[in-house]
Protein backbone atom coordinates (compact mmCIF):
# COMPACT_ATOMS: atom_id res chain seq x y z
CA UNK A 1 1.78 -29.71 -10.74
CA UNK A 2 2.75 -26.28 -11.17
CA UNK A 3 2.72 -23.77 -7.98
CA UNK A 4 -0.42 -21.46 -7.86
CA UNK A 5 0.43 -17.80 -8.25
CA UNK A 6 -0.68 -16.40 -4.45
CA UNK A 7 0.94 -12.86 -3.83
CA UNK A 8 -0.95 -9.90 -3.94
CA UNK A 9 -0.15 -5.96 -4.24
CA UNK A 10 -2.74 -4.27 -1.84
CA UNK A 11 -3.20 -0.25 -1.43
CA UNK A 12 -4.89 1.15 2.26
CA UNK A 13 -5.90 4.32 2.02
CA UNK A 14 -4.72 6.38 4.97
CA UNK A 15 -5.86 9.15 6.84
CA UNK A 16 -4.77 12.99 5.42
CA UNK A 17 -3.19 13.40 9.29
CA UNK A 18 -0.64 11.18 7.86
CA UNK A 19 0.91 14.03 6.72
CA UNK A 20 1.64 15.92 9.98
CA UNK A 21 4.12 12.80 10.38
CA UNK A 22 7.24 14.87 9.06
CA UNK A 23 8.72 11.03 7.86
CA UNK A 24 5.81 10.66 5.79
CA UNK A 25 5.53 14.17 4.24
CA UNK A 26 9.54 14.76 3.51
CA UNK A 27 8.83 11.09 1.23
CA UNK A 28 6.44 13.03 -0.70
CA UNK A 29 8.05 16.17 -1.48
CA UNK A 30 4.96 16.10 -4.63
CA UNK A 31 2.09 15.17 -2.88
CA UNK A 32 -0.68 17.05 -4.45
CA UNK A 33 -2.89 18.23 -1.74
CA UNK A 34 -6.84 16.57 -2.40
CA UNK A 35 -4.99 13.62 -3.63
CA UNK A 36 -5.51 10.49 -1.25
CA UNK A 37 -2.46 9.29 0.98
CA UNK A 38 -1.81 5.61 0.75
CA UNK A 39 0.38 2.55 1.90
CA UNK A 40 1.56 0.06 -1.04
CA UNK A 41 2.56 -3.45 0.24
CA UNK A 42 2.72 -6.68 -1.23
CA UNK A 43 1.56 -9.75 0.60
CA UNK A 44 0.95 -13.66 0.31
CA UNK A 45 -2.25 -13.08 2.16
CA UNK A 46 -5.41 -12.05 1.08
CA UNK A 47 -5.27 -8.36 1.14
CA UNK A 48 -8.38 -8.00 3.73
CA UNK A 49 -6.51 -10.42 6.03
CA UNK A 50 -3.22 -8.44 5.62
CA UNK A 51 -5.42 -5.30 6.12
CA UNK A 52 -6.67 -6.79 9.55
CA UNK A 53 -3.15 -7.53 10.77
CA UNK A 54 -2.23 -4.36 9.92
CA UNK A 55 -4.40 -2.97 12.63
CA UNK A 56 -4.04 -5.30 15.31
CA UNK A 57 -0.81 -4.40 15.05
CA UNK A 58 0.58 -7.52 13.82
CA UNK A 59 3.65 -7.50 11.60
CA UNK A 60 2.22 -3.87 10.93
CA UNK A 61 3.49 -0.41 9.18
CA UNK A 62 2.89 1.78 11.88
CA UNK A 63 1.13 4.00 9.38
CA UNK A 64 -1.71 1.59 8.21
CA UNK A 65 -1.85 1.01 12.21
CA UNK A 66 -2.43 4.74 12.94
CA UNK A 67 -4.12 5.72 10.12
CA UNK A 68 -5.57 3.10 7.66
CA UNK A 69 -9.24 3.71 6.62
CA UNK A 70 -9.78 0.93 3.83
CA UNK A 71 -8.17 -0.97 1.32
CA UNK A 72 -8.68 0.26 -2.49
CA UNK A 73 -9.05 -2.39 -4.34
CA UNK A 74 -9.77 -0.43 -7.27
CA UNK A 75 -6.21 0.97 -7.29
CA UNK A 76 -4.68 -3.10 -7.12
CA UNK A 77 -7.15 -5.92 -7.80
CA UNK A 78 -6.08 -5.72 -11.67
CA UNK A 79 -3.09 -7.18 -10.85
CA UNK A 80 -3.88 -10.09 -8.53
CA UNK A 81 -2.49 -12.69 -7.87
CA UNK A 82 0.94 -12.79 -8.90
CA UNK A 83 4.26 -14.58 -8.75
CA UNK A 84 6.49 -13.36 -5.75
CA UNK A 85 8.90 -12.02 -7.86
CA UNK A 86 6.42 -9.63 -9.93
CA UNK A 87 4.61 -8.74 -6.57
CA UNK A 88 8.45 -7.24 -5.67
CA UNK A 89 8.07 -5.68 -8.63
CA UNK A 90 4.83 -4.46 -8.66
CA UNK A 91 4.57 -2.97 -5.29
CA UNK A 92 7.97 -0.64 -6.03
CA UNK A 93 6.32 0.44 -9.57
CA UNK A 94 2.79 0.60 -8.39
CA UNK A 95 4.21 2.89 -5.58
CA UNK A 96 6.11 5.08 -8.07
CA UNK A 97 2.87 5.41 -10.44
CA UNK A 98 0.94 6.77 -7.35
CA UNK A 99 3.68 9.34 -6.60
CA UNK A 100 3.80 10.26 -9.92
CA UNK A 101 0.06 10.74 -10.41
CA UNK A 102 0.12 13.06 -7.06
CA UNK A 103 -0.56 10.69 -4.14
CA UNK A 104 1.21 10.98 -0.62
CA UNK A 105 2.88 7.10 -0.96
CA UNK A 106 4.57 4.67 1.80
CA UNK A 107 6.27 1.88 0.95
CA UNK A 108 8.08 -0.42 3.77
C-alpha cells in the first residue's frame, strides 16, 4: 500500500509591525511597501493546526507568535498535500516567489 502524501506548505500572514523587527526587515532588503508580510513553513500537519501551535507558542517562529493574523490559503492550498521531499522544496521556492513578487518573507 503506498504511503499517502501528508505535508503541506502553509503561508500566515503577519502583521506590517513585523517590520520594525530589524532581523526581519534586513531579510527583505525588496519588500515593497503595501505588499503583505508573511511566514512560509512547511508542515505534516494540517496547516490550521500548525497555525494554532504557532500561537500557543508551541514549536513556534517567534514571528507567527507575535504577529500572525491568518493563514492564506489562497497563496498555498494549490499545492497540497505533498511528498516531504517536494514540501522542502516548495517552501524554499514558494518563499523566493513571494520575495520576488514584493512580499516581506520569513522562512525558518
Amino acid at each position: 500500500m503506498p504511503r499517502r502524501h501528508h505535508h503541506h506548505v502553509y503561508v500566515v500572514e503577519l502583521s506590517t509591525d513585523v517590520l520594525y523587527e530589524a532581523r526581519f526587515k534586513k531579510a527583505n532588503p525588496d519588500y515593497i511597501p503595501g505588499k503583505p508580510c508573511v511566514y512560509v513553513g512547511m508542515t505534516g500537519l494540517d496547516p490550521d493546526l500548525r497555525f494554532d501551535k504557532h500561537k500557543a507558542g508551541i514549536q513556534s517562529n517567534r514571528y507567527v507568535e507575535k504577529f500572525g493574523l491568518r493563514l492564506l490559503p489562497e497563496l498555498y492550498a494549490v499545492y497540497n498535500p505533498m511528498p516531504y521531499e517536494a514540501g522542502c522544496e516548495m517552501e524554499v521556492e514558494l518563499g523566493i516567489a513571494l520575495r520576488e513578487a514584493g512580499y516581506g518573507v520569513w522562512q525558518a
